[in-house]
N, C-alpha and C. Protein backbone atom coordinates (compact mmCIF):
# COMPACT_ATOMS: atom_id res chain seq x y z
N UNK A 1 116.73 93.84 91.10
CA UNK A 1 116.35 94.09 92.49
C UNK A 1 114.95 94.70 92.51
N UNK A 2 113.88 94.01 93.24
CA UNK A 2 112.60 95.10 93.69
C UNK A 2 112.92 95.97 93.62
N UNK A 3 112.27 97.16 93.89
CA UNK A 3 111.48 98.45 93.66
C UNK A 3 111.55 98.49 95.33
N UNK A 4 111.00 97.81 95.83
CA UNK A 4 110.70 97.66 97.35
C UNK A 4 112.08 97.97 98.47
N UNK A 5 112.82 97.22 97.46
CA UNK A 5 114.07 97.20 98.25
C UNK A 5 114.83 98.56 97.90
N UNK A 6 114.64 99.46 96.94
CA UNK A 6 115.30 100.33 96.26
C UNK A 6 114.82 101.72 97.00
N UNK A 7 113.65 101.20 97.40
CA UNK A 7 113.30 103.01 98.44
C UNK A 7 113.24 103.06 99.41
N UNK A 8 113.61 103.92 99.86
CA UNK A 8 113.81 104.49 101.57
C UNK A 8 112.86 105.61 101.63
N UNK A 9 112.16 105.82 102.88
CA UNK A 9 111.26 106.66 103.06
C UNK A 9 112.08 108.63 102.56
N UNK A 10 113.33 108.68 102.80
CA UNK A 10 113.52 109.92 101.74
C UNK A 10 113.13 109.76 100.34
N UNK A 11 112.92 108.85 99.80
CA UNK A 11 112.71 108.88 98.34
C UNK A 11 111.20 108.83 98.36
N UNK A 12 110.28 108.43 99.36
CA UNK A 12 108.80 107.96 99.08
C UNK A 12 108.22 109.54 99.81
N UNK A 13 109.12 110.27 99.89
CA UNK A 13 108.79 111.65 100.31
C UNK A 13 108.94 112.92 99.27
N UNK A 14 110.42 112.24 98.78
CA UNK A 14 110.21 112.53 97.40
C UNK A 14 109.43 112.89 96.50
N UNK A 15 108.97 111.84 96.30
CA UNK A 15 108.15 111.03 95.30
C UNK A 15 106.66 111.63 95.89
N UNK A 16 106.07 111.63 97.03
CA UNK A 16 104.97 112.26 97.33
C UNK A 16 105.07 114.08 97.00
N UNK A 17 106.06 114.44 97.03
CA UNK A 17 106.19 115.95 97.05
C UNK A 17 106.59 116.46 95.52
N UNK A 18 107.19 115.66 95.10
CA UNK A 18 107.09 116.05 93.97
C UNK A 18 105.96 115.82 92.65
N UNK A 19 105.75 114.60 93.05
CA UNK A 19 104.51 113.92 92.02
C UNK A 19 103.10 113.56 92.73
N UNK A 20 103.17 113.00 93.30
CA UNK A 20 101.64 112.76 93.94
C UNK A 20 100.88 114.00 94.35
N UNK A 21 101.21 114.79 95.30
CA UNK A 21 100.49 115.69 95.62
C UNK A 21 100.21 116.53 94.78
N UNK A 22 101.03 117.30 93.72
CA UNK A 22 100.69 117.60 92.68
C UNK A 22 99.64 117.44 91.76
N UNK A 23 99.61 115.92 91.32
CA UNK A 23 99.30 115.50 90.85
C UNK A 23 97.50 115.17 91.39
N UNK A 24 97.77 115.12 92.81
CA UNK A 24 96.32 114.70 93.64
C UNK A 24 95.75 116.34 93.37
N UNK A 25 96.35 117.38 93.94
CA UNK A 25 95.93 118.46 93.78
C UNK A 25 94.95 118.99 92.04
N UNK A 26 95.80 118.74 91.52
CA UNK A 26 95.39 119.34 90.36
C UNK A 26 94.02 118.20 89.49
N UNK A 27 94.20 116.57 89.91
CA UNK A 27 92.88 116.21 89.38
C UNK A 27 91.75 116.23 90.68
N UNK A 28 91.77 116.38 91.73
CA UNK A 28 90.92 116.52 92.76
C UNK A 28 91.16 118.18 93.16
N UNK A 29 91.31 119.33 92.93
CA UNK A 29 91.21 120.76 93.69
C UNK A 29 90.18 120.21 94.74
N UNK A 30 89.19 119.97 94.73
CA UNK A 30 88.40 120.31 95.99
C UNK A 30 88.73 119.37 97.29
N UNK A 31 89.93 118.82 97.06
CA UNK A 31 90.86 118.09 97.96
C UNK A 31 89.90 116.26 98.50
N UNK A 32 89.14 116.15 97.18
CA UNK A 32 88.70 114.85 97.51
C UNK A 32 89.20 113.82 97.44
N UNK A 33 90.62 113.85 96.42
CA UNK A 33 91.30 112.68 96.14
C UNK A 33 91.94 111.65 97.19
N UNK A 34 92.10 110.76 97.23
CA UNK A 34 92.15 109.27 98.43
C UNK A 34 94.04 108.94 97.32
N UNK A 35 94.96 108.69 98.21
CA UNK A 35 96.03 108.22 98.17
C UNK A 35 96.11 106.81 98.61
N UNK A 36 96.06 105.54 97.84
CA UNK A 36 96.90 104.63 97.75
C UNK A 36 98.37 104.04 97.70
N UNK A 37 99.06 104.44 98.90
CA UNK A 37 100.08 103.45 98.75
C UNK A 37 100.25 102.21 98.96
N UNK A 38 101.37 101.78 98.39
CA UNK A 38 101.67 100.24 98.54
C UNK A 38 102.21 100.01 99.95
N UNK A 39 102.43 98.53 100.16
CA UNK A 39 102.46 98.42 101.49
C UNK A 39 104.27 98.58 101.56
N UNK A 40 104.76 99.23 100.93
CA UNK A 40 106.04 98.86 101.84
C UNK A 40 106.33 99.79 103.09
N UNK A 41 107.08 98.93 103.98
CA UNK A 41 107.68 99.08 104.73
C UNK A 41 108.44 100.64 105.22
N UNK A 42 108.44 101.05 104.07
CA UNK A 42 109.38 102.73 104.44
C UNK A 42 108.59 103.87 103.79
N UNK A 43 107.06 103.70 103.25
CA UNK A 43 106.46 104.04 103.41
C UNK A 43 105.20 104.48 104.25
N UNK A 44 105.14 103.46 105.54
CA UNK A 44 104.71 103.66 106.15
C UNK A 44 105.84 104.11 107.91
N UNK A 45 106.89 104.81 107.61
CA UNK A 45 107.37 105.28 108.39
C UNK A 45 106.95 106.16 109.06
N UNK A 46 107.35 106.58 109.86
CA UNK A 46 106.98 107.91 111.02
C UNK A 46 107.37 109.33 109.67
N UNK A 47 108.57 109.39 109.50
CA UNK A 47 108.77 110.69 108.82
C UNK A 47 108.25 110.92 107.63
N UNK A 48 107.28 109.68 106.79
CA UNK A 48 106.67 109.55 105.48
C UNK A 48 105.08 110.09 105.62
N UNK A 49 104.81 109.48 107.12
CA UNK A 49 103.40 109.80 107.70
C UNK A 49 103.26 111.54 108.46
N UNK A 50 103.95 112.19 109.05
CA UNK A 50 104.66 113.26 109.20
C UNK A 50 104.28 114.17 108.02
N UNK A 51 104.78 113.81 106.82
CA UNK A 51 104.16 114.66 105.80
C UNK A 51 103.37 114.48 105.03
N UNK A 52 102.79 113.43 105.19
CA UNK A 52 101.88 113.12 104.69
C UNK A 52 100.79 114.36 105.36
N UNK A 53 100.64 113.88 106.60
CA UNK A 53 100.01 114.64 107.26
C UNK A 53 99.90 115.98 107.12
N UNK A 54 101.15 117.07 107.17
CA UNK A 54 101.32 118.30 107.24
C UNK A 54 101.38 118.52 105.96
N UNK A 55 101.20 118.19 104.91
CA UNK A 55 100.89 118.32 103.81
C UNK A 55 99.36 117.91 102.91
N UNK A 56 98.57 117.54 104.10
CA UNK A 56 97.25 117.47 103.81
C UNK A 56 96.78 116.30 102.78
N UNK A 57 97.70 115.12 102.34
CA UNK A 57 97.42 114.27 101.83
C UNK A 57 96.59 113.32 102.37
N UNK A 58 95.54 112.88 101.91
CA UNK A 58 94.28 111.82 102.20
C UNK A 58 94.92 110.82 101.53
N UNK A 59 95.63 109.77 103.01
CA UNK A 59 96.06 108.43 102.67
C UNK A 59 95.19 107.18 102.68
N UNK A 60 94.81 106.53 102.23
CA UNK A 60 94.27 105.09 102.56
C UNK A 60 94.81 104.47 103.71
N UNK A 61 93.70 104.04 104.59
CA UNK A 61 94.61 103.49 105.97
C UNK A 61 94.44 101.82 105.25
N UNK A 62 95.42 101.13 105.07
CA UNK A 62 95.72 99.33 104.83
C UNK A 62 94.76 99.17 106.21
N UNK A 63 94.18 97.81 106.17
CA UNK A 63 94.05 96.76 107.36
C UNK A 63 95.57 95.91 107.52
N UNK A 64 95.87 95.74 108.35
CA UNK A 64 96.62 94.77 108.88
C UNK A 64 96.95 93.67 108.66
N UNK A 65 98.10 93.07 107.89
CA UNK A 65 99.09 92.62 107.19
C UNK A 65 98.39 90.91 107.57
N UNK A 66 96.92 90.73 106.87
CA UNK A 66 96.52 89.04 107.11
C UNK A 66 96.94 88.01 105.79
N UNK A 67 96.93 86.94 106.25
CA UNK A 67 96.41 86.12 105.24
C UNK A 67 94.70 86.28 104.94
N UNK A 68 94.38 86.21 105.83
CA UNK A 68 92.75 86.24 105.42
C UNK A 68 92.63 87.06 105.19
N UNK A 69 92.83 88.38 105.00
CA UNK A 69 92.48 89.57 104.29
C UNK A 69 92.39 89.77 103.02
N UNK A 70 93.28 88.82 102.41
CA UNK A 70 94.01 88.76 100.91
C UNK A 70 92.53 88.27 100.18
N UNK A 71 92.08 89.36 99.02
CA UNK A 71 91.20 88.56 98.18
C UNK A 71 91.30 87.61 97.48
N UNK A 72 92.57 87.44 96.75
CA UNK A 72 93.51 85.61 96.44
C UNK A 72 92.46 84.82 96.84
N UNK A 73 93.42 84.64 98.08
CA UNK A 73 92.61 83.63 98.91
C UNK A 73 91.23 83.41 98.56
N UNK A 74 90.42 83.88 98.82
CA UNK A 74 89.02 83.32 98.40
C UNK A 74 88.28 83.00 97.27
N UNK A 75 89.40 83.06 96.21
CA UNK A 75 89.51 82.39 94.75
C UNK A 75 89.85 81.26 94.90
């Protein structure tokens, strides 16, 4: 089974609180580090974004779910 299908935004909150931020903290201190998540679906929830927020994490905002966006494509 995906990975995709296996998390729910409690676990990608998890997973931000226990490891990422940590982890962002301690190689960026001066709070420059940029967060990449993947696009799923329960990561970009209301209660994932919520702490993201109140927890001061610098997320990457995605553009909007194109075909033409995809660098693929223009290979």
């Amino acid at each position: 089974m995906p990975i995709e299908r296996m998390m729910n935004s409690n676990k990608h909150i998890d997973a931000i609180e226990i490891k990422v931020i940590p982890d962002t903290r301690r190689a960026f201190p001066d709070g420059g580090g940029l967060f990449q998540p993947d696009r799923v679906p329960s990561f970009s929830s209301n209660k994932v974004s919520t702490i993201s927020r109140k927890k001061k994490l610098n997320v990457l905002d995605w553009p909007g779910n194109s075909l033409y966006l995809h660098p693929i494509e223009n290979f």
